[in-house]
PDB file of N, CA and C in Angstrom:
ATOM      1  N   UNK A   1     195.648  50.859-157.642  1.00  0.00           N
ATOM      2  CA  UNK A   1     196.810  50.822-156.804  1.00  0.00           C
ATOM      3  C   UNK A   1     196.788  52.015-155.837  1.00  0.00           C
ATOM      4  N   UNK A   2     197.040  51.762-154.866  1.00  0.00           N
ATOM      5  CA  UNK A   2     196.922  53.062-152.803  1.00  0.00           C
ATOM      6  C   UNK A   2     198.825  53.648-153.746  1.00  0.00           C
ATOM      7  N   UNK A   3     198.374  54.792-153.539  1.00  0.00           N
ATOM      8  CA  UNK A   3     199.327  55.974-153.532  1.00  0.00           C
ATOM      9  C   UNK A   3     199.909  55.156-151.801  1.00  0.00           C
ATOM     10  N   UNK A   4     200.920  55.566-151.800  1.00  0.00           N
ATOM     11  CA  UNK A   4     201.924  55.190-150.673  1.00  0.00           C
ATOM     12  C   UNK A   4     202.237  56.647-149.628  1.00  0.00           C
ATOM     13  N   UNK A   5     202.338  57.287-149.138  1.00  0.00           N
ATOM     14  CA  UNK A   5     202.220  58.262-148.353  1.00  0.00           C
ATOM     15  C   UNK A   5     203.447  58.310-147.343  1.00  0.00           C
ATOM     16  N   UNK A   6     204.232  59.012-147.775  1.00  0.00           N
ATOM     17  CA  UNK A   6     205.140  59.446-146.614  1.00  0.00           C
ATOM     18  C   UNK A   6     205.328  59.785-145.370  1.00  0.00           C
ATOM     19  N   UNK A   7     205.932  59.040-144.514  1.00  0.00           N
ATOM     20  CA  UNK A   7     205.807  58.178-142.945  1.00  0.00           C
ATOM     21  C   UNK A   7     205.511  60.107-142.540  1.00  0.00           C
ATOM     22  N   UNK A   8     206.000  60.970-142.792  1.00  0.00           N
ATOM     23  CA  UNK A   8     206.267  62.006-141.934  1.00  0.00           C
ATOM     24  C   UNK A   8     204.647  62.501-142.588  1.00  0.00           C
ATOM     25  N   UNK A   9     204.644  62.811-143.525  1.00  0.00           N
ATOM     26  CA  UNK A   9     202.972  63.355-143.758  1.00  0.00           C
ATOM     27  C   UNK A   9     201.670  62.604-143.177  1.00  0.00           C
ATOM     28  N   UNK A  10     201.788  61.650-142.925  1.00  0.00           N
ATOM     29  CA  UNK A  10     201.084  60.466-142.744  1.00  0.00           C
ATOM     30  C   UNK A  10     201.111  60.899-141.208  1.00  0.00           C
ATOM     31  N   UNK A  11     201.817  61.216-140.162  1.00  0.00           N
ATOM     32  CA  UNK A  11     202.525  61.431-139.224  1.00  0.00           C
ATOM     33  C   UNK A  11     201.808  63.062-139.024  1.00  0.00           C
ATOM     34  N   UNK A  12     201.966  63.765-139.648  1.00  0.00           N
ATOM     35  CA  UNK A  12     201.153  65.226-139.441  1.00  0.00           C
ATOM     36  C   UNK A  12     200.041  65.380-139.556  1.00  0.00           C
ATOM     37  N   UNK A  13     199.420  64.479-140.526  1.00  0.00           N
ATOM     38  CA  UNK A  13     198.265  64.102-141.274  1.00  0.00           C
ATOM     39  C   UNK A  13     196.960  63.642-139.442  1.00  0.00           C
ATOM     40  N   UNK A  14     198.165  62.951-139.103  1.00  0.00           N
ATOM     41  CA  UNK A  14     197.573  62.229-137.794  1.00  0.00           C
ATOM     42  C   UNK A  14     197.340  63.244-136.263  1.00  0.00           C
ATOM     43  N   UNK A  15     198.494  64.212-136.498  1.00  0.00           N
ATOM     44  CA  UNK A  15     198.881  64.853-135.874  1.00  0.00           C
ATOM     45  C   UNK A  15     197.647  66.095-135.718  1.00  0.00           C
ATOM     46  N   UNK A  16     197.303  66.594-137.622  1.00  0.00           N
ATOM     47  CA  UNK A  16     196.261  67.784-137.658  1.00  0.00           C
ATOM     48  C   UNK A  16     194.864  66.571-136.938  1.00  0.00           C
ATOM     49  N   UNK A  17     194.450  65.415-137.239  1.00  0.00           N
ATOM     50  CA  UNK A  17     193.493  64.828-136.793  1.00  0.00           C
ATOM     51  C   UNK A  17     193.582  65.229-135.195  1.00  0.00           C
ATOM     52  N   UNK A  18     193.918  64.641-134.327  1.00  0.00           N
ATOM     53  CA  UNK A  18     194.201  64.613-133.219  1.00  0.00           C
ATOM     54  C   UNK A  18     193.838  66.517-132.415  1.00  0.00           C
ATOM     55  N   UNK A  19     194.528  67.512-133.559  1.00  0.00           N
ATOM     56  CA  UNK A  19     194.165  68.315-133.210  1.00  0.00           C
ATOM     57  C   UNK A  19     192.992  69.455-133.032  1.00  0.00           C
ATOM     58  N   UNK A  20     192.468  68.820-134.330  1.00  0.00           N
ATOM     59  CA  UNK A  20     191.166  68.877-134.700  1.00  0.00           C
ATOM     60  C   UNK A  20     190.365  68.728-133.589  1.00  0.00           C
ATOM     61  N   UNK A  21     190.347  67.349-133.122  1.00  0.00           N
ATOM     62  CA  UNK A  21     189.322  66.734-132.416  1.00  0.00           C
ATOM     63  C   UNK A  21     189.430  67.498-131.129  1.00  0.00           C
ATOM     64  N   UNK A  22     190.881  67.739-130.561  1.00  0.00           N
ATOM     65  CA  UNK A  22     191.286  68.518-129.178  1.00  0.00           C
ATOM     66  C   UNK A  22     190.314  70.107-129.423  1.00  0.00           C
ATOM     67  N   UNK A  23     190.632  70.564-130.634  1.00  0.00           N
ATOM     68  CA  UNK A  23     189.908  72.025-130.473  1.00  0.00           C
ATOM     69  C   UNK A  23     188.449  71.908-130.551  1.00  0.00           C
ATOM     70  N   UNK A  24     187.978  70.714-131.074  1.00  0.00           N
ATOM     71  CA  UNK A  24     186.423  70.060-130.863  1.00  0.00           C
ATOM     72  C   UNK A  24     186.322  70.521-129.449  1.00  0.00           C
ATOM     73  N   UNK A  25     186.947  69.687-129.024  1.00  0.00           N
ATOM     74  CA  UNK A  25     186.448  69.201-127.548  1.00  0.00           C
ATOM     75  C   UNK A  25     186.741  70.675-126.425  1.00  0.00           C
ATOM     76  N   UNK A  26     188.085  71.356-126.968  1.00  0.00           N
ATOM     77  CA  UNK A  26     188.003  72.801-126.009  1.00  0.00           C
ATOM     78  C   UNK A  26     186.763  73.427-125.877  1.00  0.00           C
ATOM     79  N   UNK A  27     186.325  73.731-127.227  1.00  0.00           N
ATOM     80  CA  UNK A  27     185.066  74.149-127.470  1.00  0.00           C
ATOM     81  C   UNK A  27     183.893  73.400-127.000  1.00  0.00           C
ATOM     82  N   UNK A  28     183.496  72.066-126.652  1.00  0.00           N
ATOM     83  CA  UNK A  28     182.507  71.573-125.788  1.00  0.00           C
ATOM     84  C   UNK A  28     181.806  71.353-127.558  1.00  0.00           C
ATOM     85  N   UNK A  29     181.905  71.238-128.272  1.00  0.00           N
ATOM     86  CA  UNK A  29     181.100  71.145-129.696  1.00  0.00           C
ATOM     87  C   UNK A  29     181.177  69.539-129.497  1.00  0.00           C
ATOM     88  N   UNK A  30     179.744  68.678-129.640  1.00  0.00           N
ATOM     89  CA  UNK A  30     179.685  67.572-130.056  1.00  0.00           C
ATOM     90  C   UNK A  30     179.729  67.303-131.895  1.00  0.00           C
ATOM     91  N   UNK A  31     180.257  66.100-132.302  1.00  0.00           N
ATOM     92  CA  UNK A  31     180.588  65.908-133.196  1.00  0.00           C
ATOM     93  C   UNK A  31     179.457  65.864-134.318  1.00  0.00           C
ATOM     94  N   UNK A  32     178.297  66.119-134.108  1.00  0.00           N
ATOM     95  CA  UNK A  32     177.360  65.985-135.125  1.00  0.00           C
ATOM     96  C   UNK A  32     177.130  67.285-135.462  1.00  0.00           C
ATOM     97  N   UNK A  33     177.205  68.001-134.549  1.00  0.00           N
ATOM     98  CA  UNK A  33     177.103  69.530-134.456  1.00  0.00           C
ATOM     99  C   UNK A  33     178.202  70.088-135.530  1.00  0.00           C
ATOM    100  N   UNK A  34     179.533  69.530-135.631  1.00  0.00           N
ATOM    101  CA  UNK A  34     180.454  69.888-137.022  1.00  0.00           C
ATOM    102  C   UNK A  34     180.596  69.126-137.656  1.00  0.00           C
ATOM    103  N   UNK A  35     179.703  68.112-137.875  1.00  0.00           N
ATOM    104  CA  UNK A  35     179.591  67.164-138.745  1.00  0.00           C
ATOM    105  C   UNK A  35     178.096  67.996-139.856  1.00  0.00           C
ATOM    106  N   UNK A  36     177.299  68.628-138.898  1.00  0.00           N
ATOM    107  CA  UNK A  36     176.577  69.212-139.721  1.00  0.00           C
ATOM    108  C   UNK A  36     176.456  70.300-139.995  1.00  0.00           C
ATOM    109  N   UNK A  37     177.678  71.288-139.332  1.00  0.00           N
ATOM    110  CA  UNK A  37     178.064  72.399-140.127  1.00  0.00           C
ATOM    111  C   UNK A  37     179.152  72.390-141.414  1.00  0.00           C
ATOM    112  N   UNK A  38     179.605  70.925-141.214  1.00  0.00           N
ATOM    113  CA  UNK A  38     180.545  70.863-142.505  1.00  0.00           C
ATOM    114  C   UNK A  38     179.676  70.187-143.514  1.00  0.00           C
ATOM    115  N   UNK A  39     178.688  69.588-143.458  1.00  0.00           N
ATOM    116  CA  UNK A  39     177.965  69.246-144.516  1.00  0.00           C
ATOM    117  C   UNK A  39     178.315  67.369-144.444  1.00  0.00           C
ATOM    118  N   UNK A  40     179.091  66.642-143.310  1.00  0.00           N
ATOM    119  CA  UNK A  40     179.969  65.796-143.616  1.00  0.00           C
ATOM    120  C   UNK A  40     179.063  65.058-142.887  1.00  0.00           C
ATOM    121  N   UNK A  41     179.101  63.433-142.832  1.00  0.00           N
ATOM    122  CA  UNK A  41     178.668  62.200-141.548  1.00  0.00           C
ATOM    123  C   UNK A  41     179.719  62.234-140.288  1.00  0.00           C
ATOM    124  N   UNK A  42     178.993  62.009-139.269  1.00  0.00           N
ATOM    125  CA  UNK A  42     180.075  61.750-138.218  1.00  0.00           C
ATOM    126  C   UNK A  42     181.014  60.947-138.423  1.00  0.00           C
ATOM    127  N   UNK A  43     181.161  59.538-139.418  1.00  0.00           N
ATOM    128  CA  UNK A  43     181.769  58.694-139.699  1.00  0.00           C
ATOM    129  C   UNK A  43     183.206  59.832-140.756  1.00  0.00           C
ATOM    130  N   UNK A  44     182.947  60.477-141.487  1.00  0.00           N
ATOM    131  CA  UNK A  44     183.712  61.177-141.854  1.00  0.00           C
ATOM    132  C   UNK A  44     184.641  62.521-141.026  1.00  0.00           C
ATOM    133  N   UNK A  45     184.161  63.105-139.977  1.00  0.00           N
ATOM    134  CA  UNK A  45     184.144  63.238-139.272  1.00  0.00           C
ATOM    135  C   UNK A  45     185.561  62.736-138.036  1.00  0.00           C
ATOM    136  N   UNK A  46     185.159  61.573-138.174  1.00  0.00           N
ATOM    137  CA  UNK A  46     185.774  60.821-137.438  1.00  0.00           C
ATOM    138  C   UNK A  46     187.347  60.082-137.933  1.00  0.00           C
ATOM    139  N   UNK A  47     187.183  60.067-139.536  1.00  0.00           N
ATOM    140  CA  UNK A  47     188.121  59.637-139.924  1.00  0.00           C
ATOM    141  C   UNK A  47     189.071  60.763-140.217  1.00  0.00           C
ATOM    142  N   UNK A  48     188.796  62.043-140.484  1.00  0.00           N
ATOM    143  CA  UNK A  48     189.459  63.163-139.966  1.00  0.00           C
ATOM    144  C   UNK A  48     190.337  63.631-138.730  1.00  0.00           C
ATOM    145  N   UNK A  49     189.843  62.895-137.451  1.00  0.00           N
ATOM    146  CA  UNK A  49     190.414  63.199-136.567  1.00  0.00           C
ATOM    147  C   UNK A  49     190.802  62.038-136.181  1.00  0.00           C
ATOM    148  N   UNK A  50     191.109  61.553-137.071  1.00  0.00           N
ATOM    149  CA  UNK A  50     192.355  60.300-137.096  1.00  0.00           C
ATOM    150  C   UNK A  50     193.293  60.319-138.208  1.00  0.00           C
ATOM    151  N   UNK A  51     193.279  61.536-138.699  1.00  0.00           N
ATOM    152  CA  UNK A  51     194.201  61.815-140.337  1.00  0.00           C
ATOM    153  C   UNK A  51     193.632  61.273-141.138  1.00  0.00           C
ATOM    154  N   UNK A  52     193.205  60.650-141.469  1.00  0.00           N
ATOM    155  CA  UNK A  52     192.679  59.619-142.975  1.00  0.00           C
ATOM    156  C   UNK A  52     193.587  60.538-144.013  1.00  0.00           C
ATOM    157  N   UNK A  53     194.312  60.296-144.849  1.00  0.00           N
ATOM    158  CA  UNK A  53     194.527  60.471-145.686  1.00  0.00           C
ATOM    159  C   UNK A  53     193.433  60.390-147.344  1.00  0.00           C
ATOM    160  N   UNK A  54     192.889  59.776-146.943  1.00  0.00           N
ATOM    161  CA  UNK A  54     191.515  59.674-147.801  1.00  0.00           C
ATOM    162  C   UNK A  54     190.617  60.532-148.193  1.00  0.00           C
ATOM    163  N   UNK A  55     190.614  61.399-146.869  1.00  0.00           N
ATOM    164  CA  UNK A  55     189.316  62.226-146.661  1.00  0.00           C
ATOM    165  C   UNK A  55     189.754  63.540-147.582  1.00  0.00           C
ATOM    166  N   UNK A  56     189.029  63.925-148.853  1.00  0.00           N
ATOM    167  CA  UNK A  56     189.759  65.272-149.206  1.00  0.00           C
ATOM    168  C   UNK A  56     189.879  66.519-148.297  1.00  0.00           C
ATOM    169  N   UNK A  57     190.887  67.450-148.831  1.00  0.00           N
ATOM    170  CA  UNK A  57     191.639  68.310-148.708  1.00  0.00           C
ATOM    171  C   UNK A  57     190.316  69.274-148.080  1.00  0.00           C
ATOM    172  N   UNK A  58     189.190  69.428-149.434  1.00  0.00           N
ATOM    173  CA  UNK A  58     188.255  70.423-148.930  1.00  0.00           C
ATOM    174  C   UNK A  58     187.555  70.378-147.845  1.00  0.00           C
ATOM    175  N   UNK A  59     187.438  68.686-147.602  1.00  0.00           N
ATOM    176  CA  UNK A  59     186.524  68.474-146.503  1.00  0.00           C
ATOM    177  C   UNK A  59     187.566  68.623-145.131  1.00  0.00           C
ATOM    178  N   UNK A  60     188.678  68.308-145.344  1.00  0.00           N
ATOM    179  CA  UNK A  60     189.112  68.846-144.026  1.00  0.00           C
ATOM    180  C   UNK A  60     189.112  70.442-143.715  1.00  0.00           C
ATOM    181  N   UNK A  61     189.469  71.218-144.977  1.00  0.00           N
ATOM    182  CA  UNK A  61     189.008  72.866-144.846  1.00  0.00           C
ATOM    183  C   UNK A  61     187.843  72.985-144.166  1.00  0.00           C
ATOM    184  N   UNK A  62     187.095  72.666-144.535  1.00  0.00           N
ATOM    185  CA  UNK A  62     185.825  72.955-144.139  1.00  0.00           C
ATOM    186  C   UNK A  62     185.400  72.520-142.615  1.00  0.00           C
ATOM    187  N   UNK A  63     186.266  71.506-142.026  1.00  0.00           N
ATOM    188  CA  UNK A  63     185.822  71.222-140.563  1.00  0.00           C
ATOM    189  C   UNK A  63     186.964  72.241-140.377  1.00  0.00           C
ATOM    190  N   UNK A  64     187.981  72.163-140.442  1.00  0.00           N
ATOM    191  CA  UNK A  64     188.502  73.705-139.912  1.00  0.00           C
ATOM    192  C   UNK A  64     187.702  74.318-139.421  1.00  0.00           C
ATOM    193  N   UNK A  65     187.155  75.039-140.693  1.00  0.00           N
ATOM    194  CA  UNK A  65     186.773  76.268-140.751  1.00  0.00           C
ATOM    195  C   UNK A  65     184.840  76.134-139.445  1.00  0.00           C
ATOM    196  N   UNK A  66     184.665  75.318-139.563  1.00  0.00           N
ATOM    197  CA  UNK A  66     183.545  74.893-139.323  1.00  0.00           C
ATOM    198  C   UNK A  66     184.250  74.536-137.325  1.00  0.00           C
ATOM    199  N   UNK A  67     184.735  74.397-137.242  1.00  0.00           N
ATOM    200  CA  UNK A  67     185.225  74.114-135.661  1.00  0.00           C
ATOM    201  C   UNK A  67     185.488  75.758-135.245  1.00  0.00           C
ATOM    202  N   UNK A  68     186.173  76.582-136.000  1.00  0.00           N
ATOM    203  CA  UNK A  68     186.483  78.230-136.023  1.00  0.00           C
ATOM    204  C   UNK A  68     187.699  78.414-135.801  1.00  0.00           C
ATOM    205  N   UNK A  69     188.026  77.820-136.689  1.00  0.00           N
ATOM    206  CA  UNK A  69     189.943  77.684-136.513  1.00  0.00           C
ATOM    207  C   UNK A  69     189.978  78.896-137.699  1.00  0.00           C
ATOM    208  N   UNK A  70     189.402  79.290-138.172  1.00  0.00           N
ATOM    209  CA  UNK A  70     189.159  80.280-139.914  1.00  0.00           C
ATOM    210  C   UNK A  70     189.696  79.258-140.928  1.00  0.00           C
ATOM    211  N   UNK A  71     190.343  80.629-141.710  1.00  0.00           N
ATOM    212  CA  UNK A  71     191.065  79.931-142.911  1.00  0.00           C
ATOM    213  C   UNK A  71     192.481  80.698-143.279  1.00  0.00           C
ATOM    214  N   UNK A  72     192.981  81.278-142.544  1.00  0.00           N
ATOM    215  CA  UNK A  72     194.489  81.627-142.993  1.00  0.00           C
ATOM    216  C   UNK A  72     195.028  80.982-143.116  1.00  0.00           C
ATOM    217  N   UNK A  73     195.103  79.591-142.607  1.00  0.00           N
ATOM    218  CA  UNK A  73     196.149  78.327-143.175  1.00  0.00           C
ATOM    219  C   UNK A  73     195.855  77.767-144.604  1.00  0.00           C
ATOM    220  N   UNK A  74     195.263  78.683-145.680  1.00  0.00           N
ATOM    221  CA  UNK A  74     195.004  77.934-146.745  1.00  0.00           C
ATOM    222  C   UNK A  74     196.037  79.098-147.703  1.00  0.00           C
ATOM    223  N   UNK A  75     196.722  80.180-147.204  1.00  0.00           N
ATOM    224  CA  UNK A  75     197.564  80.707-147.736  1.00  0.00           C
ATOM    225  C   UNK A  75     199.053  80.505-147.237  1.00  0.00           C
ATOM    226  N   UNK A  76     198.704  79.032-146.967  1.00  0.00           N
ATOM    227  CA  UNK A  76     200.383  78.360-146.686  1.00  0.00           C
ATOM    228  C   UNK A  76     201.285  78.916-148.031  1.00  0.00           C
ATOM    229  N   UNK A  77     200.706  78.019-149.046  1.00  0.00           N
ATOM    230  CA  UNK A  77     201.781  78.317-150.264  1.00  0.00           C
ATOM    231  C   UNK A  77     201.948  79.407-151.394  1.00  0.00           C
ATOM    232  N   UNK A  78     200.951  80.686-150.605  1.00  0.00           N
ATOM    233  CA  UNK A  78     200.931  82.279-151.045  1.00  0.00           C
ATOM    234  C   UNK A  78     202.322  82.170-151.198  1.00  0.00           C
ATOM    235  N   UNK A  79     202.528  82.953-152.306  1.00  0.00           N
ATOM    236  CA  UNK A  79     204.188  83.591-152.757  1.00  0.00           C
ATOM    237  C   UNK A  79     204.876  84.487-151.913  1.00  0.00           C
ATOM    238  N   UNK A  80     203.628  85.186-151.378  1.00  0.00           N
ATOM    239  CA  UNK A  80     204.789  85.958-149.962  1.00  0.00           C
ATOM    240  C   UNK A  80     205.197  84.879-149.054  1.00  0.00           C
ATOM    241  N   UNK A  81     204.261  84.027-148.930  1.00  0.00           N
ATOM    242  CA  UNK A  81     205.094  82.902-147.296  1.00  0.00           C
ATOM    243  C   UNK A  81     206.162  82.135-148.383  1.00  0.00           C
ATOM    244  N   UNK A  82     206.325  82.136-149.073  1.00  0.00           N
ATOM    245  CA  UNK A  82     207.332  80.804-150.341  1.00  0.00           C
ATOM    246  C   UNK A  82     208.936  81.151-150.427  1.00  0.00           C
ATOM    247  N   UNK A  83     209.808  81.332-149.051  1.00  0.00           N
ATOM    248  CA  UNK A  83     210.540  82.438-148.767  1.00  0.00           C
ATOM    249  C   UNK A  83     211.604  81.695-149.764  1.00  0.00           C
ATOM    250  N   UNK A  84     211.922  80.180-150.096  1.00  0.00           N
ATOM    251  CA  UNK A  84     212.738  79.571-151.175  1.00  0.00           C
ATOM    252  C   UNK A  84     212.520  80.087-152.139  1.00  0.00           C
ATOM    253  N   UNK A  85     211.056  80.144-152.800  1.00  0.00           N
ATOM    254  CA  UNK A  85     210.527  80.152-153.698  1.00  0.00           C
ATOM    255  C   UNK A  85     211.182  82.081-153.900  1.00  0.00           C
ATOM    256  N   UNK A  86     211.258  82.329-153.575  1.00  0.00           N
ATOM    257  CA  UNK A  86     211.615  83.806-153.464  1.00  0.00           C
ATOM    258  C   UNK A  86     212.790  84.324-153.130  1.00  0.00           C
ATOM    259  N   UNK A  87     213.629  83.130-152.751  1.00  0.00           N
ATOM    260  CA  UNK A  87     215.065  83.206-152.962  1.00  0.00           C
ATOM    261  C   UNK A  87     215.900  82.894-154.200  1.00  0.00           C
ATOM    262  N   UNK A  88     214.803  81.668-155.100  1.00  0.00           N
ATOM    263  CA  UNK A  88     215.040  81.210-156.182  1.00  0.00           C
ATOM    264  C   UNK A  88     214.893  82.694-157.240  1.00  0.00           C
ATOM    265  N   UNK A  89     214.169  83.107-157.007  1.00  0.00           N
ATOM    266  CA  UNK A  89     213.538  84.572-158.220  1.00  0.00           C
ATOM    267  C   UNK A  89     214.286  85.635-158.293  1.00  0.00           C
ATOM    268  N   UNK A  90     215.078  85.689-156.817  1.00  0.00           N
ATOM    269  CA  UNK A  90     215.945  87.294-156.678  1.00  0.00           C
ATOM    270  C   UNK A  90     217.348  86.080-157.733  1.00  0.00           C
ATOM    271  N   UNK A  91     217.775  84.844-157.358  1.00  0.00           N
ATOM    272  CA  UNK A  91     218.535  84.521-158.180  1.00  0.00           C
ATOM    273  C   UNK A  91     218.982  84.305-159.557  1.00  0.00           C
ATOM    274  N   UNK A  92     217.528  84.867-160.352  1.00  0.00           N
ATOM    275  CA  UNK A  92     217.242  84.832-161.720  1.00  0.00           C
ATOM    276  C   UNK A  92     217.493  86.379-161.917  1.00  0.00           C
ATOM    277  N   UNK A  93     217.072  87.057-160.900  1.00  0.00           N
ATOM    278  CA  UNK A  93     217.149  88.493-161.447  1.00  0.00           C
ATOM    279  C   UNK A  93     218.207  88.978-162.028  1.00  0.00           C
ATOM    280  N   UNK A  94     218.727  89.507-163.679  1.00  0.00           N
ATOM    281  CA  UNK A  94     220.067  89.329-164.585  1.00  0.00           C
ATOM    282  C   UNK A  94     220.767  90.893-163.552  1.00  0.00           C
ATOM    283  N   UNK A  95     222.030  90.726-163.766  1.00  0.00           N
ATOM    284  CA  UNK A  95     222.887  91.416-163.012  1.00  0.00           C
ATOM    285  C   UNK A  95     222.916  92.862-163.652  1.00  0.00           C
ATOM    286  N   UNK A  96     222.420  92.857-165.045  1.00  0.00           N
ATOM    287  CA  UNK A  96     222.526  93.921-165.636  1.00  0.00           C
ATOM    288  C   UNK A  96     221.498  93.767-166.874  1.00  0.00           C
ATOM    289  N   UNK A  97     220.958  94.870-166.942  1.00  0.00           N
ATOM    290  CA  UNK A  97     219.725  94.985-168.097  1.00  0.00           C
ATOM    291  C   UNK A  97     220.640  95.014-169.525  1.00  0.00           C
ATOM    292  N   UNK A  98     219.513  94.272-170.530  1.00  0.00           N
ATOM    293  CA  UNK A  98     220.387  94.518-171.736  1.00  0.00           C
ATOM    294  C   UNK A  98     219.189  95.679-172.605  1.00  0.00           C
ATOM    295  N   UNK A  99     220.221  96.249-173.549  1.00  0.00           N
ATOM    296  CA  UNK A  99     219.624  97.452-173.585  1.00  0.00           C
ATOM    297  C   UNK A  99     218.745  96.876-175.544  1.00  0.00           C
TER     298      UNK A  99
END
């Protein structure tokens, strides 16, 4: 059974494709050229810069990183950027120590 995918991720998903391919192309890089620095087929490749939802997580890291976008976007969900996540924790903190 296809996992079902939420219109808006599905939607960004399409969105990082698209952008991908644009910073391809700023750069003048033909597609085999980061197809074979990511280790990937052009066909994969390709379904990347159309979102595929399919395509794993690493392999899109890796054309990232492989186009020279780096990799600071892989410390999206670092605990310093998790500013909820860190609003939730000061709210646990007890008002007074017990002794």
């Amino acid at each position: 059974m296809k996992k079902r995918l939420p219109l808006s991720v599905k939607h960004k998903l399409q969105k990082l494709g698209e952008d991908l391919k644009k910073a391809r192309l700023r750069r003048r890089i033909k597609m085999s050229v980061i197809a074979d620095r990511a280790g990937i087929s052009k066909e994969t490749l390709s379904k990347i810069q159309k979102g595929d939802p399919g395509v794993g997580m690493g392999t899109y890291a890796t054309v990232i990183f492989a186009i020279g976008l780096g990799s600071d976007w892989l410390d999206l969900a670092d605990i310093k950027n998790d500013k909820v996540g860190q609003i939730f924790d000061e709210e646990r903190i007890p008002m007074r120590a017990r002794d």
